[in-house]
N, C-alpha and C. Protein backbone atom coordinates (compact mmCIF):
# COMPACT_ATOMS: atom_id res chain seq x y z
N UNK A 1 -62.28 -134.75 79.68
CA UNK A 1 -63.34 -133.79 79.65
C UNK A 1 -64.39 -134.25 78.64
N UNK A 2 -65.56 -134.41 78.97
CA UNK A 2 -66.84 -134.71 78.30
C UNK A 2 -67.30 -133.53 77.15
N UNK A 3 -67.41 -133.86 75.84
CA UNK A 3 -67.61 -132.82 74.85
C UNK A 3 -68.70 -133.63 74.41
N UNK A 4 -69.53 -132.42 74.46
CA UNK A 4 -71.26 -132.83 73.52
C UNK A 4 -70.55 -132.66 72.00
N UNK A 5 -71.06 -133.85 71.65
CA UNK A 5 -71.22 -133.65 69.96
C UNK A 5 -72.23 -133.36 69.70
N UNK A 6 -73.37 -132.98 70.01
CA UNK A 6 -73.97 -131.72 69.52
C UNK A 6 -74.45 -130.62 69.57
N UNK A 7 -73.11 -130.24 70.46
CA UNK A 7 -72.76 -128.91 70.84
C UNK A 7 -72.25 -128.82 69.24
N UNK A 8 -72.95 -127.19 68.56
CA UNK A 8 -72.93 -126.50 67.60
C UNK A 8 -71.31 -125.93 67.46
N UNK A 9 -70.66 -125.84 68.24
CA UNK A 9 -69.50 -124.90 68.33
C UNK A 9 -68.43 -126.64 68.18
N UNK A 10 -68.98 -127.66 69.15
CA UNK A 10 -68.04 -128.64 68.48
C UNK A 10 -68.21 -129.54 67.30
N UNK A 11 -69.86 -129.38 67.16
CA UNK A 11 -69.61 -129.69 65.41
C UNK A 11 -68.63 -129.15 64.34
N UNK A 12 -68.79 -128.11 64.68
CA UNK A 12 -67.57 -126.79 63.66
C UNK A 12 -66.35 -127.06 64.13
N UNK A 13 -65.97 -126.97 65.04
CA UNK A 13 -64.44 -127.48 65.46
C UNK A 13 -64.15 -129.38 64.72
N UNK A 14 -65.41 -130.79 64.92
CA UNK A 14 -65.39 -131.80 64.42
C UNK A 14 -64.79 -131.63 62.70
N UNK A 15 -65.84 -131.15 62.61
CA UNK A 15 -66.06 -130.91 60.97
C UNK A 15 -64.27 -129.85 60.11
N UNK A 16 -64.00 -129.21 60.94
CA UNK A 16 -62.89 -128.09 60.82
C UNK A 16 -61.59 -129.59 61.11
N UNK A 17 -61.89 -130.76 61.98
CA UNK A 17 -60.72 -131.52 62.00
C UNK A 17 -60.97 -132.48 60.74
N UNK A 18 -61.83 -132.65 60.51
CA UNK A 18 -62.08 -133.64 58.91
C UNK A 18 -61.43 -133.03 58.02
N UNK A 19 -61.70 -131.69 57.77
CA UNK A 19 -60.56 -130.94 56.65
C UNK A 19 -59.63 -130.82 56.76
N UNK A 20 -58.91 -130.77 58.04
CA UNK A 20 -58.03 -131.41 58.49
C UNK A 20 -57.08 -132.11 58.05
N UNK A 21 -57.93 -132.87 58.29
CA UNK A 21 -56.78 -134.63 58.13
C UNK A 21 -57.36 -134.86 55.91
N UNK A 22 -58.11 -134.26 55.45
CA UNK A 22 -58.44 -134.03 53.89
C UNK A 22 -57.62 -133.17 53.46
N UNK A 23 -56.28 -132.41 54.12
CA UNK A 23 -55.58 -131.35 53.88
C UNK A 23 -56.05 -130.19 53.09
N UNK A 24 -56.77 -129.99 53.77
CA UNK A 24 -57.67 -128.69 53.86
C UNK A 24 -57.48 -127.31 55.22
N UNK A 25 -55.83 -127.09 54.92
CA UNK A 25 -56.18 -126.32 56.36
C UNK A 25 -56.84 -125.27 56.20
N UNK A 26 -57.23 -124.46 55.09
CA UNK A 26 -57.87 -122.77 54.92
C UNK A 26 -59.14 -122.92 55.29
N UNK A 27 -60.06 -124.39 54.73
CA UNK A 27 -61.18 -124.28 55.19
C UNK A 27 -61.02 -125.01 56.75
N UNK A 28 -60.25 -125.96 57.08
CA UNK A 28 -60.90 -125.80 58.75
C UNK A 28 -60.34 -125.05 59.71
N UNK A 29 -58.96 -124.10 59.20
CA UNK A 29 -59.39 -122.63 60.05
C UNK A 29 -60.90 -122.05 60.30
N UNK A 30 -61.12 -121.84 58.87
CA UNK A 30 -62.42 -120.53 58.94
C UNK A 30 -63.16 -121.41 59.71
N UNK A 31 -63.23 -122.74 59.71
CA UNK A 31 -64.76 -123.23 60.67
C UNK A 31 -63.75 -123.21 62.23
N UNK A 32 -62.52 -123.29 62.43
CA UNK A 32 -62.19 -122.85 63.65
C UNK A 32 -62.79 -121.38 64.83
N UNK A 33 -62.18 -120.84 63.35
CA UNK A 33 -62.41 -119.62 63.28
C UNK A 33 -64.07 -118.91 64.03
N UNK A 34 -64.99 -119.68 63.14
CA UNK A 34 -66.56 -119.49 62.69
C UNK A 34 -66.73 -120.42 64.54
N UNK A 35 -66.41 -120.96 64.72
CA UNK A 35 -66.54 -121.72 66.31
C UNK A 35 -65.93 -120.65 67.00
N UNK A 36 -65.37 -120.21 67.12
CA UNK A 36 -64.77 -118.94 68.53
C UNK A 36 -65.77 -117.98 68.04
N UNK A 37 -66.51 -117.23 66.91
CA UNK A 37 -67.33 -116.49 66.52
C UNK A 37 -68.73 -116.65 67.86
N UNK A 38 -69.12 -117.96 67.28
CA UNK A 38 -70.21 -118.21 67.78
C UNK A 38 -70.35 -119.38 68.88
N UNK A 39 -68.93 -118.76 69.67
CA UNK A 39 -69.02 -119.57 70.75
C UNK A 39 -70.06 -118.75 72.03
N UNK A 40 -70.36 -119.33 72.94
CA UNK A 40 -71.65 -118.67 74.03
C UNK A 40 -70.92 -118.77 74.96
N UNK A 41 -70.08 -119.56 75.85
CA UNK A 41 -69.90 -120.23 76.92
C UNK A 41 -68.25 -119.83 77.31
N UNK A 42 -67.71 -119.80 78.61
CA UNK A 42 -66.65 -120.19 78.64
C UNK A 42 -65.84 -121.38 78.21
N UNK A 43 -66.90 -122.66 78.01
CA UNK A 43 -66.53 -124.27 77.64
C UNK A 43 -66.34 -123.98 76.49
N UNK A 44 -67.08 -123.27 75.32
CA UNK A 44 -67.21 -123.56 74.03
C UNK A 44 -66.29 -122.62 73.45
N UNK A 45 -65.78 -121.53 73.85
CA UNK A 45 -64.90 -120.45 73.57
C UNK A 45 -63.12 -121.05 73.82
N UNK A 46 -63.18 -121.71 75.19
CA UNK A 46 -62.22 -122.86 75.29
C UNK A 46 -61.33 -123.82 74.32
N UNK A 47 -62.88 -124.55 73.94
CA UNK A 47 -62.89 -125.38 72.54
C UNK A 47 -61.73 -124.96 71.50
N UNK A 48 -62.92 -123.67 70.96
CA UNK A 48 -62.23 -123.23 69.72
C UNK A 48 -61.66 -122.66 70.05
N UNK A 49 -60.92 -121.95 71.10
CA UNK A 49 -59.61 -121.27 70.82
C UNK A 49 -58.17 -122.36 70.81
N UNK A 50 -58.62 -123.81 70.95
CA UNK A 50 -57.74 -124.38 71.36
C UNK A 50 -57.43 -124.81 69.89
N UNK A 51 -58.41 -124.89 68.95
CA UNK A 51 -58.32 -125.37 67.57
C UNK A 51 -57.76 -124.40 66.94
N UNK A 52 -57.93 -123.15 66.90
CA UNK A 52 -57.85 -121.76 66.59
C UNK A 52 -56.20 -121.42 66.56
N UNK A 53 -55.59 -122.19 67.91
CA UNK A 53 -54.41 -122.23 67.86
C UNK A 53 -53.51 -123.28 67.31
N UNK A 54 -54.40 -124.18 66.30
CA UNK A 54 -53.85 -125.03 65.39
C UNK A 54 -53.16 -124.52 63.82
N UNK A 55 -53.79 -123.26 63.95
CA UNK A 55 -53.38 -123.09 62.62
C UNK A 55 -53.28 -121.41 62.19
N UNK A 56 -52.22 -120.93 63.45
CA UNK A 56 -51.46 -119.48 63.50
C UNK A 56 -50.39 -119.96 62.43
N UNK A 57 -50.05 -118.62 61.79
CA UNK A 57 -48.85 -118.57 61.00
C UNK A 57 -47.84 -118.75 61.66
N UNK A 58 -47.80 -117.60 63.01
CA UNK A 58 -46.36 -117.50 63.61
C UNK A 58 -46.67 -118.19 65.12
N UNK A 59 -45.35 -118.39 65.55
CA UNK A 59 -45.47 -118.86 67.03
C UNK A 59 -46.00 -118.46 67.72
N UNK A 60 -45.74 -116.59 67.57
CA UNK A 60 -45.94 -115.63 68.72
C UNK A 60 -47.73 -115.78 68.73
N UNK A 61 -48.21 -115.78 67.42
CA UNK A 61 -49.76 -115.78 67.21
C UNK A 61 -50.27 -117.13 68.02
N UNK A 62 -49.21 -118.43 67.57
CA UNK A 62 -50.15 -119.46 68.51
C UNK A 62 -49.81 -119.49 69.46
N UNK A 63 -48.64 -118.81 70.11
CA UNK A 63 -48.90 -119.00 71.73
C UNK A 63 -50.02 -117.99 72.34
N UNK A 64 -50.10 -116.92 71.71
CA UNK A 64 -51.50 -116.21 72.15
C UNK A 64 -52.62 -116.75 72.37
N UNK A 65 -53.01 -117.59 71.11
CA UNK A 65 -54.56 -118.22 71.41
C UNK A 65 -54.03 -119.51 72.07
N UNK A 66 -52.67 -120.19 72.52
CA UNK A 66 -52.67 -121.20 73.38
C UNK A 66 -52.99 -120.83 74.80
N UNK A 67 -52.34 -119.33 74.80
CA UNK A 67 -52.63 -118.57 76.41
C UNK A 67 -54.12 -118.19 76.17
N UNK A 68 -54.69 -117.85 76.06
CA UNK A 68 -56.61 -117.77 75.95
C UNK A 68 -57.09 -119.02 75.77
N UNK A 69 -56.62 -119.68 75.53
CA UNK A 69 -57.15 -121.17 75.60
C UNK A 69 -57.04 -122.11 76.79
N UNK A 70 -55.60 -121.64 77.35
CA UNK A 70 -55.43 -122.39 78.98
C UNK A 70 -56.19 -121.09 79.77
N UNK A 71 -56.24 -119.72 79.80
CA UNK A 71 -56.69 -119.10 81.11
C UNK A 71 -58.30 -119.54 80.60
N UNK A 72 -58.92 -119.41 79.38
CA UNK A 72 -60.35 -120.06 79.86
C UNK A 72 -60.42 -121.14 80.13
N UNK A 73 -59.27 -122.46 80.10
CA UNK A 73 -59.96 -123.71 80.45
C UNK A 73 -59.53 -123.30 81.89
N UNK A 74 -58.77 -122.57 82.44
CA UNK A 74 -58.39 -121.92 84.00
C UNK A 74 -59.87 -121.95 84.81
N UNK A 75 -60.69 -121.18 84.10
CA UNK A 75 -61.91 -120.37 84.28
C UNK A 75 -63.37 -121.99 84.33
N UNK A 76 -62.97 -123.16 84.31
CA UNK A 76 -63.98 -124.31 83.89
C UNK A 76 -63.88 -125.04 85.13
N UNK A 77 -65.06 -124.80 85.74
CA UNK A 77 -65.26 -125.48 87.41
C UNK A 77 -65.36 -127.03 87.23
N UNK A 78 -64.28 -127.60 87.90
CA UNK A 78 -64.56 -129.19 87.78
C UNK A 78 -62.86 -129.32 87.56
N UNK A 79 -63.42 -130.78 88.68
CA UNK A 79 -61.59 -131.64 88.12
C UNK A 79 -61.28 -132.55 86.90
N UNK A 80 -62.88 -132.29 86.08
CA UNK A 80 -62.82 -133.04 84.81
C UNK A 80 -61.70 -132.41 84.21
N UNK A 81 -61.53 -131.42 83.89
CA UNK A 81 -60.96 -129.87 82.87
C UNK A 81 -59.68 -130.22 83.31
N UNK A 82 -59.04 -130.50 84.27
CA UNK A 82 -57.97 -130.96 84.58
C UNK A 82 -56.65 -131.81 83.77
N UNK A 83 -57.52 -132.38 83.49
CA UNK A 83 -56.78 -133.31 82.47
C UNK A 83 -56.32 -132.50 80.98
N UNK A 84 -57.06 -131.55 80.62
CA UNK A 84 -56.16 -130.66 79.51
C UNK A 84 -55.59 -129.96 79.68
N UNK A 85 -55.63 -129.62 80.85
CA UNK A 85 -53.87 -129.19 81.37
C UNK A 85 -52.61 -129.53 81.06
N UNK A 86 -52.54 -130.04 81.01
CA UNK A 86 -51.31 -130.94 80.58
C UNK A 86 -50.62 -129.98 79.06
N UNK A 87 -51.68 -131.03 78.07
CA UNK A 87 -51.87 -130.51 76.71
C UNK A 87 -51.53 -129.14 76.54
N UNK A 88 -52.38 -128.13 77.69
CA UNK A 88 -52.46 -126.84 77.12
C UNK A 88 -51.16 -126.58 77.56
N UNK A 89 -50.69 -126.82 78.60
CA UNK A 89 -48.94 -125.94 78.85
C UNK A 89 -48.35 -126.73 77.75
N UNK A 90 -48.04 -127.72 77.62
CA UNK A 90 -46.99 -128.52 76.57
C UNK A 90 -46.97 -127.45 75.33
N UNK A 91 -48.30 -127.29 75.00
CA UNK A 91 -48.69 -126.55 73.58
C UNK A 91 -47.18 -125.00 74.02
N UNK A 92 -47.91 -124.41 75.33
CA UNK A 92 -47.57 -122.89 75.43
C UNK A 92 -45.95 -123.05 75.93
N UNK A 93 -45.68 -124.26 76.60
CA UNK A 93 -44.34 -124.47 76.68
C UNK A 93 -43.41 -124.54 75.40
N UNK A 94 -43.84 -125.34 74.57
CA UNK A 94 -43.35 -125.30 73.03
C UNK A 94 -42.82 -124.09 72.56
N UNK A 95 -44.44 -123.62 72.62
CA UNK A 95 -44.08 -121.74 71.81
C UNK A 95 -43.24 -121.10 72.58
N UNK A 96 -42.82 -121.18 73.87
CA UNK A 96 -41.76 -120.32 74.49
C UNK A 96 -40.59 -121.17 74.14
N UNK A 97 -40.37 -122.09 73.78
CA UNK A 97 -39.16 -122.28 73.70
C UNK A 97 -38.38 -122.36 71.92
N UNK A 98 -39.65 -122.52 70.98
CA UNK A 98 -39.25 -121.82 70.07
C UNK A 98 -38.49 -120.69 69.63
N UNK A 99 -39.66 -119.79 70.51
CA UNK A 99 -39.34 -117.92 71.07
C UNK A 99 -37.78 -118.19 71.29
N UNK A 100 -37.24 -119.31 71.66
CA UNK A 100 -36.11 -118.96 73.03
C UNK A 100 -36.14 -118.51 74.15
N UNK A 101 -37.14 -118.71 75.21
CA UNK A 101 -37.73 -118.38 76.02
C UNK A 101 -37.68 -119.35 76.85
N UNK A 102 -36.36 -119.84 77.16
CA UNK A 102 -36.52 -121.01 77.64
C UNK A 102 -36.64 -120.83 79.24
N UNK A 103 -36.59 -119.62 80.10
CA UNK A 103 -37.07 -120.04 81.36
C UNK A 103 -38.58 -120.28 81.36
N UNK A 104 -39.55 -119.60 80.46
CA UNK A 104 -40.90 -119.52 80.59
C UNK A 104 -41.20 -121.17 80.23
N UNK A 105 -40.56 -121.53 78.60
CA UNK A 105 -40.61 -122.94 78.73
C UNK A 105 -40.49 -123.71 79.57
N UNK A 106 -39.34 -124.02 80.18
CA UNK A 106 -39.31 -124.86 81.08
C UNK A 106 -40.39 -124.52 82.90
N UNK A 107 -41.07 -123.41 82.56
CA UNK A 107 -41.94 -123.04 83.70
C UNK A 107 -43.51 -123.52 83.27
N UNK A 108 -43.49 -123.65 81.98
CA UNK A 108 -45.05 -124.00 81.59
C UNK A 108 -44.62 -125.68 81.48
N UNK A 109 -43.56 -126.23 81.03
CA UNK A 109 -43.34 -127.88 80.91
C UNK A 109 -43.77 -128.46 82.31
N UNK A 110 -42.97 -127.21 83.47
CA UNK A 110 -43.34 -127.72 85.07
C UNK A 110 -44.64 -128.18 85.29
N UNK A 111 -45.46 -126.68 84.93
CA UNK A 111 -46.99 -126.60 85.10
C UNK A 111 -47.76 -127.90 84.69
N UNK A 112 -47.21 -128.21 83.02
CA UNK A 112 -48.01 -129.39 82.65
C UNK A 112 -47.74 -130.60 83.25
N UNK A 113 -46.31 -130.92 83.97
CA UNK A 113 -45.72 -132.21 84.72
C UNK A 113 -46.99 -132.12 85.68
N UNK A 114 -47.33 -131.22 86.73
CA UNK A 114 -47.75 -130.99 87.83
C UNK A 114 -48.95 -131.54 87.66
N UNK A 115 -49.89 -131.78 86.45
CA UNK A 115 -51.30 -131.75 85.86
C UNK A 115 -51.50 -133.16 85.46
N UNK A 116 -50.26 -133.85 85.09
CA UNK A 116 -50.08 -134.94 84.27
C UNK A 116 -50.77 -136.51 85.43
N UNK A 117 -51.03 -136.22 86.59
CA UNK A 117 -51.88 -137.35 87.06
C UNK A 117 -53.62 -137.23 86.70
N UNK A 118 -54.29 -136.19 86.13
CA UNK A 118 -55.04 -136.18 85.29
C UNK A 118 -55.40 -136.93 84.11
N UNK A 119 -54.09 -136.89 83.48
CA UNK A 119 -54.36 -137.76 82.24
C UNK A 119 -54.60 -139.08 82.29
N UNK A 120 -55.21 -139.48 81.06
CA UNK A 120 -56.00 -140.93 81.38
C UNK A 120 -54.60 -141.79 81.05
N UNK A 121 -54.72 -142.89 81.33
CA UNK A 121 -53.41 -143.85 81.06
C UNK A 121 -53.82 -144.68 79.99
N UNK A 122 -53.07 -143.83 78.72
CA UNK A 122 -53.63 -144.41 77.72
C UNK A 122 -52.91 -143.84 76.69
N UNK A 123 -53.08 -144.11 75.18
CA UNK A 123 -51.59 -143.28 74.09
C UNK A 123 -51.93 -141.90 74.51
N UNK A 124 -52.59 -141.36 74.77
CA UNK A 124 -53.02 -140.01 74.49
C UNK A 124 -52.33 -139.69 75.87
N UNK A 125 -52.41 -139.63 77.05
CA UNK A 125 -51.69 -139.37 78.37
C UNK A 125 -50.36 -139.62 77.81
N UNK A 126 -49.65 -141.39 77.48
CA UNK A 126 -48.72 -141.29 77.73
C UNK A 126 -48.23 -139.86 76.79
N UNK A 127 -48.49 -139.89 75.50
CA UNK A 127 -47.75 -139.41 74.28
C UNK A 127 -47.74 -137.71 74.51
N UNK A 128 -48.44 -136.99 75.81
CA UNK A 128 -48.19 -135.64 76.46
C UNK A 128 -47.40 -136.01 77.34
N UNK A 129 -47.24 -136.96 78.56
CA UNK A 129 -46.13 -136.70 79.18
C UNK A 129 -45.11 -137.12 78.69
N UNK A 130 -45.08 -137.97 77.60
CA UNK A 130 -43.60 -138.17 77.17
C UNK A 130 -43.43 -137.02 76.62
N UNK A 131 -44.21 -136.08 75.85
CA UNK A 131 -43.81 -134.33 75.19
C UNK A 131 -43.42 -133.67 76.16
N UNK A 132 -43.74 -133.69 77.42
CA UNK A 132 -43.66 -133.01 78.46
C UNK A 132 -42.02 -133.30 78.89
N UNK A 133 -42.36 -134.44 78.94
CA UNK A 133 -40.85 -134.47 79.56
C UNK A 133 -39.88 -134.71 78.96
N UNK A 134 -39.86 -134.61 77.94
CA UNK A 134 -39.17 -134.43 76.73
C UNK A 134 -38.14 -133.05 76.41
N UNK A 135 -39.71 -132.20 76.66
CA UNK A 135 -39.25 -130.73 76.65
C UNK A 135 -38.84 -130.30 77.94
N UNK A 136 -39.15 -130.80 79.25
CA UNK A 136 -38.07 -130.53 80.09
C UNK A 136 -36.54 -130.83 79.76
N UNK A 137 -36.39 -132.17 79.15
CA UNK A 137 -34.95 -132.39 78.97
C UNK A 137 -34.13 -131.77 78.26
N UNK A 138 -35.19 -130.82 77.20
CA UNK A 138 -34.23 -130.11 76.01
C UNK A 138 -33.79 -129.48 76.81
N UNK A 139 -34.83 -127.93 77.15
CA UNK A 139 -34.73 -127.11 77.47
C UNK A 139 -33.77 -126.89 78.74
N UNK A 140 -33.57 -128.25 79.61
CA UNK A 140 -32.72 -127.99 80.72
C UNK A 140 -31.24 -128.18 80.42
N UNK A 141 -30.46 -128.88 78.98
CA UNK A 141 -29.72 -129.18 78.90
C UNK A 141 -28.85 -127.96 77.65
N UNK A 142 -30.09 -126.78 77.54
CA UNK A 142 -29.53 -125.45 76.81
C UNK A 142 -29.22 -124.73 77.07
């Protein structure tokens, strides 16, 4: 999926991953945060809720903004958007199986298998479907 860098909402999400990786998570919440504020768009609301769900306290909190983060990228016309599919169930598969929730897990791991010819063939593809199918294997062998 094609992201303007200077789209205003992914500067703040950019800038929110620099603090980031400066171990700064309080300040690049709030610019997470400050990006879902003043997001406009279904694309840009997308964005930051997907960052937004980087840095919940509890599971239950980030699987929430992981689920508002996959039904708006749901909501993004194009087979570009496709490809974070993947990502976004892995994320929401996780949190259910934390939960112990392991039929929902292993129903969102499906979802992201199903998505996974999207991904580009590259570390970033492989290193979700190897999560992916990873977490099928836990979860089927519990």
């Amino acid at each position: 999926m094609q992201i303007d860098p200077e789209n205003h909402v992914n500067k703040l999400c950019g800038q929110g991953m620099l603090l980031e990786g400066e171990g700064k998570p309080n300040e690049a919440s709030a610019l997470f945060h400050q990006a879902w504020d003043e997001a406009t768009n279904t694309t840009e609301k997308f964005i930051a809720a997907h960052y937004v769900a980087r840095h919940q306290q509890s599971v239950a909190d980030k699987l929430k903004w992981d689920e508002t983060a996959l039904n708006l990228a749901l909501g993004i016309e194009g087979d570009e958007v496709k490809a974070v599919y993947p990502s976004l169930y892995l994320n929401i598969a996780k949190c259910h199986e934390d939960l112990k929730n392991l039929d929902k897990a292993l129903e969102n791991y499906q979802l992201g298998l199903s998505f996974t010819r999207f991904l580009p063939d590259d570390g970033y593809g492989n290193m979700i479907r190897a999560g992916i199918n990873n977490g099928i294997e836990r979860v089927s062998i519990l």
